[in-house]
Each structure stands twice: as C-alpha cells, then as structure tokens.
N, C-alpha and C. Protein backbone atom coordinates (compact mmCIF):
# COMPACT_ATOMS: atom_id res chain seq x y z
N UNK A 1 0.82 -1.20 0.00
CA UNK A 1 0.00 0.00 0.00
C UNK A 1 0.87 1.27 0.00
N UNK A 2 2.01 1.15 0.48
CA UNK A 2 2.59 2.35 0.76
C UNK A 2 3.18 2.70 -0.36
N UNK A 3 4.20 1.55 -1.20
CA UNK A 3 4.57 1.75 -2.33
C UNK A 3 3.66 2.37 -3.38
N UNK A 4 2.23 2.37 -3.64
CA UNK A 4 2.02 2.91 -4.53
C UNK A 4 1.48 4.61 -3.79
N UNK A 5 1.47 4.77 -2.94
CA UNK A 5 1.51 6.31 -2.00
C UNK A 5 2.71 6.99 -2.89
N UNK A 6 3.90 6.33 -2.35
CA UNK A 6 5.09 6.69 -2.88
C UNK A 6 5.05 6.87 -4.42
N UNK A 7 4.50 6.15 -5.25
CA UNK A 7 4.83 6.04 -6.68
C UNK A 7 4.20 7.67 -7.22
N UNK A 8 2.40 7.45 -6.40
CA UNK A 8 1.77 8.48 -6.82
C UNK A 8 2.06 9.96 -6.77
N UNK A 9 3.01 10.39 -5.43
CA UNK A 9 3.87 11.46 -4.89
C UNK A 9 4.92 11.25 -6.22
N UNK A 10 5.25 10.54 -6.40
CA UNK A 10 6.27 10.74 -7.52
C UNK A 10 5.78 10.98 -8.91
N UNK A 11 4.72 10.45 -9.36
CA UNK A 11 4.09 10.71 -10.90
C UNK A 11 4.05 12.42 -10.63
N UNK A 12 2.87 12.56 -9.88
CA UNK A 12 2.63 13.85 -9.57
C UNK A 12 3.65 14.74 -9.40
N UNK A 13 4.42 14.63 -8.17
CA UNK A 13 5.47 15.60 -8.95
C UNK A 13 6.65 15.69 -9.88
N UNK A 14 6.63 14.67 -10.89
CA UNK A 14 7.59 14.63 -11.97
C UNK A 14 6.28 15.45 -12.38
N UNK A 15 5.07 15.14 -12.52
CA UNK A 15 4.26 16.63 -13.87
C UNK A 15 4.34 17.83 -12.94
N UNK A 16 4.21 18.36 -11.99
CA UNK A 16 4.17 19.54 -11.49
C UNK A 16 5.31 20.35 -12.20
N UNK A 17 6.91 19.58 -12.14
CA UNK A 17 8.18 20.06 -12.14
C UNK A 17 8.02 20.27 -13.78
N UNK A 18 7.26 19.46 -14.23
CA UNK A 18 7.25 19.30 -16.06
C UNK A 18 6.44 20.71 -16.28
N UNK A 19 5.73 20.84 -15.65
CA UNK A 19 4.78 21.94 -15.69
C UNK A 19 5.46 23.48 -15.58
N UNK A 20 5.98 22.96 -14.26
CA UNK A 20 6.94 24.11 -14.26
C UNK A 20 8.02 24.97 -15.29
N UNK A 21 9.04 23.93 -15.91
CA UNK A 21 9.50 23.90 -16.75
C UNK A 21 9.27 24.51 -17.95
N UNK A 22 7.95 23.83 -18.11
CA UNK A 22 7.42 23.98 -19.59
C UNK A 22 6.89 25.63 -19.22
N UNK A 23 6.30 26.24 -18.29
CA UNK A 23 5.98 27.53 -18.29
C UNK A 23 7.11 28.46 -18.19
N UNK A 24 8.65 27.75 -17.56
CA UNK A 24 9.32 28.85 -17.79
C UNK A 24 10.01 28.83 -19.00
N UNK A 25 10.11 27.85 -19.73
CA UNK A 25 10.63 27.70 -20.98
C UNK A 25 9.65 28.95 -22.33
N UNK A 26 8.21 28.22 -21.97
CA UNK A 26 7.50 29.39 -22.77
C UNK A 26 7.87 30.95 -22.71
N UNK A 27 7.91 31.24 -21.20
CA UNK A 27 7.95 32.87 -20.53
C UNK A 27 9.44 32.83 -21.35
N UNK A 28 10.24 32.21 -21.38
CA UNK A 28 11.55 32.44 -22.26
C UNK A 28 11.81 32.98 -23.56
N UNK A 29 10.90 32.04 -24.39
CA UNK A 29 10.55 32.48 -25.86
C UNK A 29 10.24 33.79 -25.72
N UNK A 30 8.75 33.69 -24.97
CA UNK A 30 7.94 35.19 -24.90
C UNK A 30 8.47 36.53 -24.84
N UNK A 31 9.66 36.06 -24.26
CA UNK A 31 10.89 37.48 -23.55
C UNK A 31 11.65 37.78 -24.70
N UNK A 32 12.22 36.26 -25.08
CA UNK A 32 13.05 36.53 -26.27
C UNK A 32 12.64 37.48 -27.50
N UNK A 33 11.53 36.64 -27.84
CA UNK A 33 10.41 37.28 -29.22
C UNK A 33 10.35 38.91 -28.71
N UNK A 34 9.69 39.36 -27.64
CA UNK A 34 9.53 40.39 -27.58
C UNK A 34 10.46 41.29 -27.89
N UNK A 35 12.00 40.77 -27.29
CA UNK A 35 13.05 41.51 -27.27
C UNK A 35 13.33 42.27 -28.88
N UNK A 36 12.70 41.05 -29.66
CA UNK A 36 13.32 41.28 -31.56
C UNK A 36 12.04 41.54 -31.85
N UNK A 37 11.34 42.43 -31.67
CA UNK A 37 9.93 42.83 -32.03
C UNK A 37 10.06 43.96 -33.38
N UNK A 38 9.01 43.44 -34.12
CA UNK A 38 9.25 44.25 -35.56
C UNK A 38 9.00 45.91 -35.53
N UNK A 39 9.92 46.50 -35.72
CA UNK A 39 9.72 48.04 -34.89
C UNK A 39 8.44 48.58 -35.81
N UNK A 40 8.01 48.17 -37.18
CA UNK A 40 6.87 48.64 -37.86
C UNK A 40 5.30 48.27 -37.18
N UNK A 41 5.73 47.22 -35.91
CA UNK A 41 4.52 46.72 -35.64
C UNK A 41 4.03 47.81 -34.76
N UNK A 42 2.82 47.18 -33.87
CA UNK A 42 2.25 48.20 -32.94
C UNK A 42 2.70 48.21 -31.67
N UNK A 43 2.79 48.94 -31.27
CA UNK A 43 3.38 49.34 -29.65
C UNK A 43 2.44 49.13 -28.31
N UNK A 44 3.14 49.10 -27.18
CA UNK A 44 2.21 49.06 -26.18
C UNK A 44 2.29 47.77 -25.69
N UNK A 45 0.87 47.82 -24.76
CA UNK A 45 0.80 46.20 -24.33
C UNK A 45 -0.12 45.22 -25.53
N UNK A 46 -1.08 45.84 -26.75
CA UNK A 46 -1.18 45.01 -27.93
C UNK A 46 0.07 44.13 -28.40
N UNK A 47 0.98 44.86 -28.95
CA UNK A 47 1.79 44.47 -29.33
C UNK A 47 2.55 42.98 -28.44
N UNK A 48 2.60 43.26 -27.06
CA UNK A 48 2.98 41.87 -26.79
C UNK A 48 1.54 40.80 -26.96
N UNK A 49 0.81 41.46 -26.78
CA UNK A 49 -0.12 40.33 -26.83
C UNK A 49 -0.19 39.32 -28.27
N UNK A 50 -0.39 40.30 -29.20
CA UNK A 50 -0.23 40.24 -30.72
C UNK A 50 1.17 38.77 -31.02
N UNK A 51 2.42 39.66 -30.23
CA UNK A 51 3.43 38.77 -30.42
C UNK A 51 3.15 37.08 -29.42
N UNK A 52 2.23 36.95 -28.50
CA UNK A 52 1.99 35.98 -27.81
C UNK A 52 1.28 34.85 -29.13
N UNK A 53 0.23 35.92 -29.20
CA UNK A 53 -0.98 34.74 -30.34
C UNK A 53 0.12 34.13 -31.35
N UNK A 54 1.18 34.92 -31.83
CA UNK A 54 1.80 34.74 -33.62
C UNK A 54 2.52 33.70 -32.46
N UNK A 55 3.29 33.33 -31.41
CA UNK A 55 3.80 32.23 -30.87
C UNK A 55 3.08 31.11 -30.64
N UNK A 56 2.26 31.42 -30.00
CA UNK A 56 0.84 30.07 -29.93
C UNK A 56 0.50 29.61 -31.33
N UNK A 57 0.39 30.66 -32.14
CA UNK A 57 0.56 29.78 -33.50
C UNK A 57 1.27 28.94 -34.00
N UNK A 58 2.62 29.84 -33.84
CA UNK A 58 3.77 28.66 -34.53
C UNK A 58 3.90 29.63 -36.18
C-alpha cells in the first residue's frame, strides 16, 4: 500500500516540475520574441499580446 503512495507522490510531482519547466521555458521564448519585435509593428501592451498569439501559432 505504501509503495504505490510513494509512486503516486512521484508521478505527480515529476508533472508539477514538467509543468513548471514547460511555463518557464514558454515565458523564455515570450521574452526573447519580444526583445526582436518588428519596430513597424504596434506598440504598447497590444503588441505583446499580438506577439503571444503569432507564438501560440507557430
């Protein structure tokens, strides 16, 4: 019984840490992209947003 206590503490937080990861990896891009932002585009807080969607795209 205990062993699978243990297993489940462990699935769970190998995805928490995956989770983690994966959101700071995104916030990474997000920073990056912004940094090289097309100076013809629009300014402000649109503009990051704008640059969020064209990433979620791909």
């Amino acid at each position: 019984m205990q062993a699978r206590t243990n297993a489940g503490r462990r699935t769970r937080n190998t995805v928490v840490v995956a989770l983690i990861v994966a959101a700071v990896w995104a916030g990474t891009a997000a920073i990056r992209g912004a940094a090289h932002a097309d100076p013809d585009g629009p300014t402000g807080p649109v503009a990051h947003f704008s640059r969020a969607v064209e990433l979620i795209r791909g």
